[in-house]
C-alpha atoms as a PDB file:
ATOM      1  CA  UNK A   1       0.000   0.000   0.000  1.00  0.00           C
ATOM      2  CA  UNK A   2       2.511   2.460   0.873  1.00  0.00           C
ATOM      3  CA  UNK A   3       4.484   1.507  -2.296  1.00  0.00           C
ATOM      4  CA  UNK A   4       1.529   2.305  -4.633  1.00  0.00           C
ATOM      5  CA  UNK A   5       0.774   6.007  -2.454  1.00  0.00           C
ATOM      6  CA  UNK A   6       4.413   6.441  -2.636  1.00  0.00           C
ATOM      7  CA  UNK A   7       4.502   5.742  -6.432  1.00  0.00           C
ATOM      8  CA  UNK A   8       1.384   7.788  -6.942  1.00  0.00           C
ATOM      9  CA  UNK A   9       2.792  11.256  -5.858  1.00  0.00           C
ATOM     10  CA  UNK A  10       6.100  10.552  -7.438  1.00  0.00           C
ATOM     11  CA  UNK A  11       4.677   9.819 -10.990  1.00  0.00           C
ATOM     12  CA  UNK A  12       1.799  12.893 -10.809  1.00  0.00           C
ATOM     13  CA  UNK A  13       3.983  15.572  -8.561  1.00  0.00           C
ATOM     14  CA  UNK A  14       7.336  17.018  -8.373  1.00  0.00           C
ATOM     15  CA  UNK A  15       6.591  16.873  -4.527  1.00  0.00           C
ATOM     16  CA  UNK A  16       9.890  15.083  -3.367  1.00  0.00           C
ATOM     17  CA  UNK A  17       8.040  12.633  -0.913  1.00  0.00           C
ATOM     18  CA  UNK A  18      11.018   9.512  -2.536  1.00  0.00           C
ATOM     19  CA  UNK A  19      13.536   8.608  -4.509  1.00  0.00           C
ATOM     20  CA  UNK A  20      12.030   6.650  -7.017  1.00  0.00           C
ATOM     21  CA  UNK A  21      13.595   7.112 -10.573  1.00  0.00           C
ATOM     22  CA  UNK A  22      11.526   8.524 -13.180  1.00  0.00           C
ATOM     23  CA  UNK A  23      10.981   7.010 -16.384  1.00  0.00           C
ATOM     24  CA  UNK A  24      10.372   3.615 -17.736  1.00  0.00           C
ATOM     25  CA  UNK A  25      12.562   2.192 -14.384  1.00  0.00           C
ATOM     26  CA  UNK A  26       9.455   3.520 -12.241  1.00  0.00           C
ATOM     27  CA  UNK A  27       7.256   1.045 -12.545  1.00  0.00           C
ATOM     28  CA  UNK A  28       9.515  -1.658 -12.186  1.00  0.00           C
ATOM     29  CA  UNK A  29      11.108   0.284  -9.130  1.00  0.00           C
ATOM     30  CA  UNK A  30       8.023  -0.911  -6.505  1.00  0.00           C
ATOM     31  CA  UNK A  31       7.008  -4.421  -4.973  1.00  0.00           C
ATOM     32  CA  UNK A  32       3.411  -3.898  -5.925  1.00  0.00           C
ATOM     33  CA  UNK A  33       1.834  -3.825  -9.543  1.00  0.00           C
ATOM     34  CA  UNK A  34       1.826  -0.303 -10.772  1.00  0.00           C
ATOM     35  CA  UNK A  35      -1.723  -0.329 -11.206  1.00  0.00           C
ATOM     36  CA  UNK A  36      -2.155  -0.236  -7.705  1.00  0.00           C
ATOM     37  CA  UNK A  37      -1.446   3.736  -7.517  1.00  0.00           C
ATOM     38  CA  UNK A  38      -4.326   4.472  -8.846  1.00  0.00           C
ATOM     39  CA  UNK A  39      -6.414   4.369  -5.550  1.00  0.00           C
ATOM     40  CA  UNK A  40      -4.382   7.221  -4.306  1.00  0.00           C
ATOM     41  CA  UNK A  41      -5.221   9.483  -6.979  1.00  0.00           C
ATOM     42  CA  UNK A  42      -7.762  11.549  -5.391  1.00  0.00           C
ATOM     43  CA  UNK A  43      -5.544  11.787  -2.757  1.00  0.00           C
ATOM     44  CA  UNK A  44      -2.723  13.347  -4.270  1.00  0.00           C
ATOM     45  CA  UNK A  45      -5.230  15.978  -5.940  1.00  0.00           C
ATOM     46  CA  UNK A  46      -6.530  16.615  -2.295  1.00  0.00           C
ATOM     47  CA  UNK A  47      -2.686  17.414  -1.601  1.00  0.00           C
ATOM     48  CA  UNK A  48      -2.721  20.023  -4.859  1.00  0.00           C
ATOM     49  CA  UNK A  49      -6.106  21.108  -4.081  1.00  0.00           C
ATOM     50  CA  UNK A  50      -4.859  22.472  -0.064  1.00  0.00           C
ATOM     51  CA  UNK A  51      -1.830  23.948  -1.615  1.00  0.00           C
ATOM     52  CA  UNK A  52      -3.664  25.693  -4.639  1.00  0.00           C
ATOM     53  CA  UNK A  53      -6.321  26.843  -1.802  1.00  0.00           C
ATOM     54  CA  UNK A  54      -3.338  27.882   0.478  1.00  0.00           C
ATOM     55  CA  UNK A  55      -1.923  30.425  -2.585  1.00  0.00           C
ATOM     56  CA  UNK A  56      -5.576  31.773  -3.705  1.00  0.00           C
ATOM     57  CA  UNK A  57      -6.193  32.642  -0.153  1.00  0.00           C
ATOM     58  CA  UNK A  58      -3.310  35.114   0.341  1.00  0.00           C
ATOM     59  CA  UNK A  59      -5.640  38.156   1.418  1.00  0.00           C
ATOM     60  CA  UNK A  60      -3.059  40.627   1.240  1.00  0.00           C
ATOM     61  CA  UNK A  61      -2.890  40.242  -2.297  1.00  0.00           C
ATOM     62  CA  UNK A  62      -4.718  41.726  -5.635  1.00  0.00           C
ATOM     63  CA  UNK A  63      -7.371  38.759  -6.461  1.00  0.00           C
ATOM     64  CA  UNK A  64      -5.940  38.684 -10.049  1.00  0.00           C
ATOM     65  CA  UNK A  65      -2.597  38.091  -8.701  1.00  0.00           C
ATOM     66  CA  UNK A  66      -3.514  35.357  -6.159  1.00  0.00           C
ATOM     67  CA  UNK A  67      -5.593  33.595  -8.683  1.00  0.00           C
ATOM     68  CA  UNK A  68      -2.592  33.716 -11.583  1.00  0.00           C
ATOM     69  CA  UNK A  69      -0.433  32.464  -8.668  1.00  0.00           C
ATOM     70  CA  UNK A  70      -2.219  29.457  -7.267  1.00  0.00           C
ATOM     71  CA  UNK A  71      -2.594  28.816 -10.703  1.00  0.00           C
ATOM     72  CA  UNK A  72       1.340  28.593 -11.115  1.00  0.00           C
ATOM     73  CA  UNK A  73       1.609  26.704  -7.799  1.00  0.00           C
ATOM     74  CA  UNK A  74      -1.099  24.156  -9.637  1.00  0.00           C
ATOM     75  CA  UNK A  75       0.795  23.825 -12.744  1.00  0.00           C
ATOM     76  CA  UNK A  76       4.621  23.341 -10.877  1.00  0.00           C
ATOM     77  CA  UNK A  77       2.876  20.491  -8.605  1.00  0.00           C
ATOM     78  CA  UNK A  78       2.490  19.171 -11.660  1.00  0.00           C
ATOM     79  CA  UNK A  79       5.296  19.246 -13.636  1.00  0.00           C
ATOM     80  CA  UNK A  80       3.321  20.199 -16.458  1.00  0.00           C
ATOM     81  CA  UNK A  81       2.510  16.815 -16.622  1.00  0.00           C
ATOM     82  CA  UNK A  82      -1.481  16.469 -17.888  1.00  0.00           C
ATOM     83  CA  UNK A  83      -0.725  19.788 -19.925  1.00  0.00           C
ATOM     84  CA  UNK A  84       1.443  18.340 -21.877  1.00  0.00           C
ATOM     85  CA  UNK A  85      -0.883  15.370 -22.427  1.00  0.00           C
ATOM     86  CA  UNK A  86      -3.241  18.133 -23.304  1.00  0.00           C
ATOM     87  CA  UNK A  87      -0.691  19.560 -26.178  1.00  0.00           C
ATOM     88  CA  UNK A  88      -0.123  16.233 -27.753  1.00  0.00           C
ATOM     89  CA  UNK A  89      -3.877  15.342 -27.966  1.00  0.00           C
ATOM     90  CA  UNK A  90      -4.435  18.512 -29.406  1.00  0.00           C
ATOM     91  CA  UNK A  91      -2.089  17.897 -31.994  1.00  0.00           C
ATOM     92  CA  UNK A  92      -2.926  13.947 -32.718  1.00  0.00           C
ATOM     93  CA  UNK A  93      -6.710  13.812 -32.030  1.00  0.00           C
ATOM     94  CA  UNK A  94      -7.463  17.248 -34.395  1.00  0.00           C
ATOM     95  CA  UNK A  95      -5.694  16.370 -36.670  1.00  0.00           C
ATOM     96  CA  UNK A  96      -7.609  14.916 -40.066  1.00  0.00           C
ATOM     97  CA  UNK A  97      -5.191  12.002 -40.610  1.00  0.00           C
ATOM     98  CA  UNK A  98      -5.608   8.319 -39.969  1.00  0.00           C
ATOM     99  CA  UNK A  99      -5.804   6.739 -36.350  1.00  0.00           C
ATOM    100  CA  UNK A 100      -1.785   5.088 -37.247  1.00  0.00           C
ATOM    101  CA  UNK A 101      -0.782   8.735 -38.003  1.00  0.00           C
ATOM    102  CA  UNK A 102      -2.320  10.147 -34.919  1.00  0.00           C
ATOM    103  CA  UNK A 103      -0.392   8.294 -32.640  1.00  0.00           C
ATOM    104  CA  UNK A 104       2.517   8.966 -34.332  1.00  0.00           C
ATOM    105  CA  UNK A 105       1.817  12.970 -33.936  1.00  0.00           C
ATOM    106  CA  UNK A 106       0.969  12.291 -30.312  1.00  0.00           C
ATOM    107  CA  UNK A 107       4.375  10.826 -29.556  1.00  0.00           C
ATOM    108  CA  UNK A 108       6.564  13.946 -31.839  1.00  0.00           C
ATOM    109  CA  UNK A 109       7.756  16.061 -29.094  1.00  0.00           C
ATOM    110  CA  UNK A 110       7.291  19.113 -30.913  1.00  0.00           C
ATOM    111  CA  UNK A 111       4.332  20.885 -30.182  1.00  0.00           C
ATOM    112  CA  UNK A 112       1.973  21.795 -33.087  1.00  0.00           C
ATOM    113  CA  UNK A 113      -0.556  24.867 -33.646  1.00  0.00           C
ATOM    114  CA  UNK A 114      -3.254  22.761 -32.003  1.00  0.00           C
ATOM    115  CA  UNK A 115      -0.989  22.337 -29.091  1.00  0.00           C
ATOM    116  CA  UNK A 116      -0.578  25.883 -28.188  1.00  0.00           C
ATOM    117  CA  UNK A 117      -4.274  26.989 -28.851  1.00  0.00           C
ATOM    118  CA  UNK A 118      -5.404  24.398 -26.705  1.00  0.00           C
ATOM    119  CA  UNK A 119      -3.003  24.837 -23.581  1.00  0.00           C
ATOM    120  CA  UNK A 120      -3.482  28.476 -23.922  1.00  0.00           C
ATOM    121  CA  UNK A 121      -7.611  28.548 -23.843  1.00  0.00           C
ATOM    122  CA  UNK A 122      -6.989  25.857 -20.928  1.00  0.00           C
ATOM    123  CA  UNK A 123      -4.813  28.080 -18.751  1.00  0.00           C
ATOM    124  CA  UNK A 124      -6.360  31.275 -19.698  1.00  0.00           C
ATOM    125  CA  UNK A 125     -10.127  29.487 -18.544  1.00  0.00           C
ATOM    126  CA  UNK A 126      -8.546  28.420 -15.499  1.00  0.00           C
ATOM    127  CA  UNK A 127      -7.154  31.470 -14.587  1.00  0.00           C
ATOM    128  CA  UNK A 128     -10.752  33.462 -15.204  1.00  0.00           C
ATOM    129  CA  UNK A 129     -12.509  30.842 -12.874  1.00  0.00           C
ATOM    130  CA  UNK A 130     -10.492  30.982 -10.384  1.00  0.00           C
ATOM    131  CA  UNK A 131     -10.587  34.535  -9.753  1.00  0.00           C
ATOM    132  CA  UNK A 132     -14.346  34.201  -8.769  1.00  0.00           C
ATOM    133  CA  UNK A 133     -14.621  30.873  -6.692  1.00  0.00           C
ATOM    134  CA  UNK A 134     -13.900  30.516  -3.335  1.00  0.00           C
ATOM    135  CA  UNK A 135     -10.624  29.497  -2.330  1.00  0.00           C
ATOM    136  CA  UNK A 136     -12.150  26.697  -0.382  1.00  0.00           C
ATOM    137  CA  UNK A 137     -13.575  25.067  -3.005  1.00  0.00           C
ATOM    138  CA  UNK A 138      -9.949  24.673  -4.894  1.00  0.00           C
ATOM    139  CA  UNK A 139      -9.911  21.383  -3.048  1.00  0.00           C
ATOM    140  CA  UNK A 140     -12.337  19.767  -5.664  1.00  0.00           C
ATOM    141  CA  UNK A 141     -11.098  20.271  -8.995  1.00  0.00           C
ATOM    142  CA  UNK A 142      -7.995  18.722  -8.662  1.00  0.00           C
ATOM    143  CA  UNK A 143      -9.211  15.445  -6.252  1.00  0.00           C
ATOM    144  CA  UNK A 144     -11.860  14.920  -9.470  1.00  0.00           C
ATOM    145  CA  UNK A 145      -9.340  15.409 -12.417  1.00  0.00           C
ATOM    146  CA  UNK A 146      -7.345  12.315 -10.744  1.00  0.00           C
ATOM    147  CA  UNK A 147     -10.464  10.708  -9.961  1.00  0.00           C
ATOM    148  CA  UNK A 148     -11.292  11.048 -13.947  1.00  0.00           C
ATOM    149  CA  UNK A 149      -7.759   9.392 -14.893  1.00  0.00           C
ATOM    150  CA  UNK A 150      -8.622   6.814 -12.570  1.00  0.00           C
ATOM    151  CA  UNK A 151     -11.794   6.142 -13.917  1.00  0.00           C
ATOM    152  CA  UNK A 152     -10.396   6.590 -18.064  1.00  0.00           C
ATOM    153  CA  UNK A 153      -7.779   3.962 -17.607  1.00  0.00           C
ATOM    154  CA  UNK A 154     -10.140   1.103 -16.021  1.00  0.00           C
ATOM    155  CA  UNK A 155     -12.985   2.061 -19.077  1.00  0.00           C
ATOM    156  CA  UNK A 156     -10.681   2.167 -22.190  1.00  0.00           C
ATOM    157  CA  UNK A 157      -8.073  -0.165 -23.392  1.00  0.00           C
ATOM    158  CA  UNK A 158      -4.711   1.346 -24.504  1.00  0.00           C
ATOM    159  CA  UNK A 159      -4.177   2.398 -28.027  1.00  0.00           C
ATOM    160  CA  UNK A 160      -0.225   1.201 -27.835  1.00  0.00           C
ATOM    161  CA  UNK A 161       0.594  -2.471 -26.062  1.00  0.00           C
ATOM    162  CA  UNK A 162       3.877  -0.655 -25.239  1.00  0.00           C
ATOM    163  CA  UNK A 163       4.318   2.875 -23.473  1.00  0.00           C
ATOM    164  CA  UNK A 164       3.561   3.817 -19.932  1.00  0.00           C
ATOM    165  CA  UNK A 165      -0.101   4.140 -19.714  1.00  0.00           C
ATOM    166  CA  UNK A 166      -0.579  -0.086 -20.754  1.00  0.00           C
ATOM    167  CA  UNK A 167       2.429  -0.469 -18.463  1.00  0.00           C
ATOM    168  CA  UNK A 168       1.218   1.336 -15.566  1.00  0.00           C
ATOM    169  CA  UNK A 169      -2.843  -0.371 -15.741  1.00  0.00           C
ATOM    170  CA  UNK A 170      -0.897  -3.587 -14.832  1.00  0.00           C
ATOM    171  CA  UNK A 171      -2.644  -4.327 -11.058  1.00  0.00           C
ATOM    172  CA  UNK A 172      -5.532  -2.271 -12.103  1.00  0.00           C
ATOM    173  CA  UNK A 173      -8.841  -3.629 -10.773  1.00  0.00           C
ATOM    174  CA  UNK A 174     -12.315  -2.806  -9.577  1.00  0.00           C
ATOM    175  CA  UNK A 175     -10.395  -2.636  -6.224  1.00  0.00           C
ATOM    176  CA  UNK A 176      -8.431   0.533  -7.279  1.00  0.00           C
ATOM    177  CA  UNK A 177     -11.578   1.896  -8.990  1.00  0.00           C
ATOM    178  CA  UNK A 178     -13.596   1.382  -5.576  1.00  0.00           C
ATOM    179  CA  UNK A 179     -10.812   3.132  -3.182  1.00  0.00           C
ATOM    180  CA  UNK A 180     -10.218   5.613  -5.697  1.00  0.00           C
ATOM    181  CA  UNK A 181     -14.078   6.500  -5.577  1.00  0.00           C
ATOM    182  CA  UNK A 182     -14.858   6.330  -2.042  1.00  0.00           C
ATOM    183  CA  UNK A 183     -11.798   8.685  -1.200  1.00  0.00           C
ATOM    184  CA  UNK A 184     -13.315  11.337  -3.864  1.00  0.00           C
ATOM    185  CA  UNK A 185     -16.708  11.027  -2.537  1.00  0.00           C
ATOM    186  CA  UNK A 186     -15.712  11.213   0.613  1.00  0.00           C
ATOM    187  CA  UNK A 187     -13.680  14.373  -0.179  1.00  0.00           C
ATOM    188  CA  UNK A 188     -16.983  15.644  -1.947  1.00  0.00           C
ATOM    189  CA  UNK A 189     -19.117  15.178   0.820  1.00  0.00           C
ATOM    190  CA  UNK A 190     -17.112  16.566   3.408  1.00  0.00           C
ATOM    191  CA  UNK A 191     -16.770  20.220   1.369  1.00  0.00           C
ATOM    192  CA  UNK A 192     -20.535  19.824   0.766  1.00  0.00           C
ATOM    193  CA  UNK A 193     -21.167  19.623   4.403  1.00  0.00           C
ATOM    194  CA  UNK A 194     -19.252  22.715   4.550  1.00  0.00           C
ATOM    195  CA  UNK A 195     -20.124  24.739   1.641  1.00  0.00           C
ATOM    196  CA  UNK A 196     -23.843  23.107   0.593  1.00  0.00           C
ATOM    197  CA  UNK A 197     -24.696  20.181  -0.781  1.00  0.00           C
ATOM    198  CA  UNK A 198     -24.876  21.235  -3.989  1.00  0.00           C
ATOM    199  CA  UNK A 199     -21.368  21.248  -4.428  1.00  0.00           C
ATOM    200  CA  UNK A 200     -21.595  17.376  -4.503  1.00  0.00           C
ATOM    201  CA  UNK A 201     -23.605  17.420  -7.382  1.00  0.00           C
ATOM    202  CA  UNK A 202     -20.011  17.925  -9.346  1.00  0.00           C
ATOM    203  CA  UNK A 203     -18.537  14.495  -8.745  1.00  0.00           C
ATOM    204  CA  UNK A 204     -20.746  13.447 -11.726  1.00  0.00           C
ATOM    205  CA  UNK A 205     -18.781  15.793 -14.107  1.00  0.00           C
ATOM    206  CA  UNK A 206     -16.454  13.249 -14.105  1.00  0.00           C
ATOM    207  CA  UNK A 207     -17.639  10.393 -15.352  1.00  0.00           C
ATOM    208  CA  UNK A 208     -19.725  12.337 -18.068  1.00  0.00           C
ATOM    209  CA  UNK A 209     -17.086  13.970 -19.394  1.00  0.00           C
ATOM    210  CA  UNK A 210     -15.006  10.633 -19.336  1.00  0.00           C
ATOM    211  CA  UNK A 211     -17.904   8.969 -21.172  1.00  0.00           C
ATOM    212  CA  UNK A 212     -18.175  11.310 -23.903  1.00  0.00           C
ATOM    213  CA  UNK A 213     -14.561  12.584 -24.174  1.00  0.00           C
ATOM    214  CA  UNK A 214     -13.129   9.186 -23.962  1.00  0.00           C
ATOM    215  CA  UNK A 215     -15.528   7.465 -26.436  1.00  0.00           C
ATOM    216  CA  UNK A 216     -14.530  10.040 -29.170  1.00  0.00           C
ATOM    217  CA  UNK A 217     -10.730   9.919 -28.318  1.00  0.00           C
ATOM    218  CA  UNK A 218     -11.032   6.634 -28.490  1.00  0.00           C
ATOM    219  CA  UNK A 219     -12.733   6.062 -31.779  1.00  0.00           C
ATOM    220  CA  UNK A 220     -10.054   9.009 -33.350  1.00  0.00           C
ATOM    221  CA  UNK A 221      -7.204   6.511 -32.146  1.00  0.00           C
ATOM    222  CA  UNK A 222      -8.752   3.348 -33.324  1.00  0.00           C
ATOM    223  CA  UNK A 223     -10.215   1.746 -30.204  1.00  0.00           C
ATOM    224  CA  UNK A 224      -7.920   2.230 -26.815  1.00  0.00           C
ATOM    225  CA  UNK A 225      -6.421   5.615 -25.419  1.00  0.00           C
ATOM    226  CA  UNK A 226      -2.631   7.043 -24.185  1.00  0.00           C
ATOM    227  CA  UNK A 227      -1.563   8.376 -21.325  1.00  0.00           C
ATOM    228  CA  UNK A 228      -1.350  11.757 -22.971  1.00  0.00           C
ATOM    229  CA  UNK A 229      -4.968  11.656 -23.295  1.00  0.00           C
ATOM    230  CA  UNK A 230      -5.450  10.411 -19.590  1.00  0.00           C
ATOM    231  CA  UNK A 231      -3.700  13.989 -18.289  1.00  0.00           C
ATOM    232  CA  UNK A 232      -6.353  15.888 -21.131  1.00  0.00           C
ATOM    233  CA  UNK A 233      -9.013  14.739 -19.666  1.00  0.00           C
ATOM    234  CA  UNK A 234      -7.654  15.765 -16.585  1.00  0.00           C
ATOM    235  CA  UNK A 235      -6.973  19.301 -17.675  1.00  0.00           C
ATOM    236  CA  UNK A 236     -10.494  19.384 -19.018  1.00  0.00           C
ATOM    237  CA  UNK A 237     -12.637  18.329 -16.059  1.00  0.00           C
ATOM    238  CA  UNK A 238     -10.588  20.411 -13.958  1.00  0.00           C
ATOM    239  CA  UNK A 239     -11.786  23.337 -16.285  1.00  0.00           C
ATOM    240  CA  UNK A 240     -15.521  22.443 -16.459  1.00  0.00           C
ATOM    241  CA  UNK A 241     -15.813  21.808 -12.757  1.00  0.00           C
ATOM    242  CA  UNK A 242     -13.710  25.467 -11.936  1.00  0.00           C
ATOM    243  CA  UNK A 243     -16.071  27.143 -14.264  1.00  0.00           C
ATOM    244  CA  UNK A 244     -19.146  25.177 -12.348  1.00  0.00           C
ATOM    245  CA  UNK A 245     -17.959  26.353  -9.180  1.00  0.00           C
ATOM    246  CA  UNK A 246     -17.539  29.708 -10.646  1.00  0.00           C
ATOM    247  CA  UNK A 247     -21.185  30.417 -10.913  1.00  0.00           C
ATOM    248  CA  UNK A 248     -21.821  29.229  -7.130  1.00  0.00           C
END
């Protein structure tokens, strides 16, 4: 268990809570299937979500500023990580080629027009939302963007039998699924209790948006999905649940 927390905020933070090498060695580099991380997902987006409500709540300054600055603090937790997942589906799943050829775009480094527009209207939407919600309720986004990775790898197969995302499903079960979605809801519930109960009502943005969005990824790369388009997803429910909250 602690192997698969411990390899959970390793592979989705820069936090430096180990020593476990990045790469291809990672999942090789713990006792337990790698799979088995996924039940801590929501709980390293809890982690994010404190420290992103930490930085929006500095009083002292201009609301623009604080917003534009947890926003940095959300990214650098990060690594950039899901937004450059975001960049390469841009690039491979827009692009009007076959499903062969998008996978190939997906794995070029270089980032395309696509790329840019879409990690640009990302940011930019975050950044807008999060100058009008409450810093409180920064602790949801990122526990349901994890949740929603979570939740993509156990419905879709992978699109490559090599690469990291059909190396790290191996231990992936309905186990994983269940911890992983008890720990968001019980995240949910316990800022609903605080804030209103309403608020709960956006755990279901998730698997919507995974239903949809990952059917038509899927289809554009031929049946299964990457890893790039596990941290997209991400990015996007993160965006439609800030801009939820924004209104509340």
């Amino acid at each position: 268990m602690f192997d698969g927390l411990l390899f959970a905020f390793t592979f989705l933070t820069v936090l430096p809570v180990g020593k476990l090498p990045l790469g291809n060695r990672l999942a090789r580099s713990v006792d337990s299937p790698p799979g088995r991380m996924y039940s801590f997902f929501p709980l390293v987006g809890l982690v994010i979500g404190v420290i992103v409500c930490l930085t929006a709540s500095l009083s002292f300054l201009p609301r623009d500023l604080a917003a534009f600055l947890a926003l940095a603090a959300w990214v650098g937790l990060t690594g950039g990580l899901h937004l450059d997942g975001l960049a390469d589906s841009c690039d491979g799943l827009l692009a009007t080629v076959t499903p062969e050829r998008r996978l190939e775009i997906m794995k070029d480094p270089r980032a395309g027009s696509w790329a840019v527009i879409g990690i640009v209207l990302v940011l930019l939407g975050k950044w807008v939302a999060l100058r009008s919600v409450a810093p409180a309720l920064l602790l949801i986004p990122p526990v349901l963007g994890r949740w929603s990775m979570v939740l993509t790898a156990a419905a879709f197969p992978s699109a490559r039998s090599t690469g990291l995302a059909a190396q790290f499903r191996a231990g992936l079960g309905r186990s994983q699924v269940g911890i992983a979605t008890a720990i968001t809801l019980a995240i949910g519930i316990a800022v609903s209790l605080a804030r209103g109960w309403p608020i709960l009502l956006l755990v279901g943005i998730a698997p919507i948006m995974i239903w949809g969005g990952g059917s038509w990824a899927a289809k554009r790369l031929g049946g299964g999905l990457t890893g790039d388009v596990y941290g997209a997803l991400c990015e996007l429910v993160e965006l439609v649940c800030l801009i939820c909250l924004s209104f509340s």
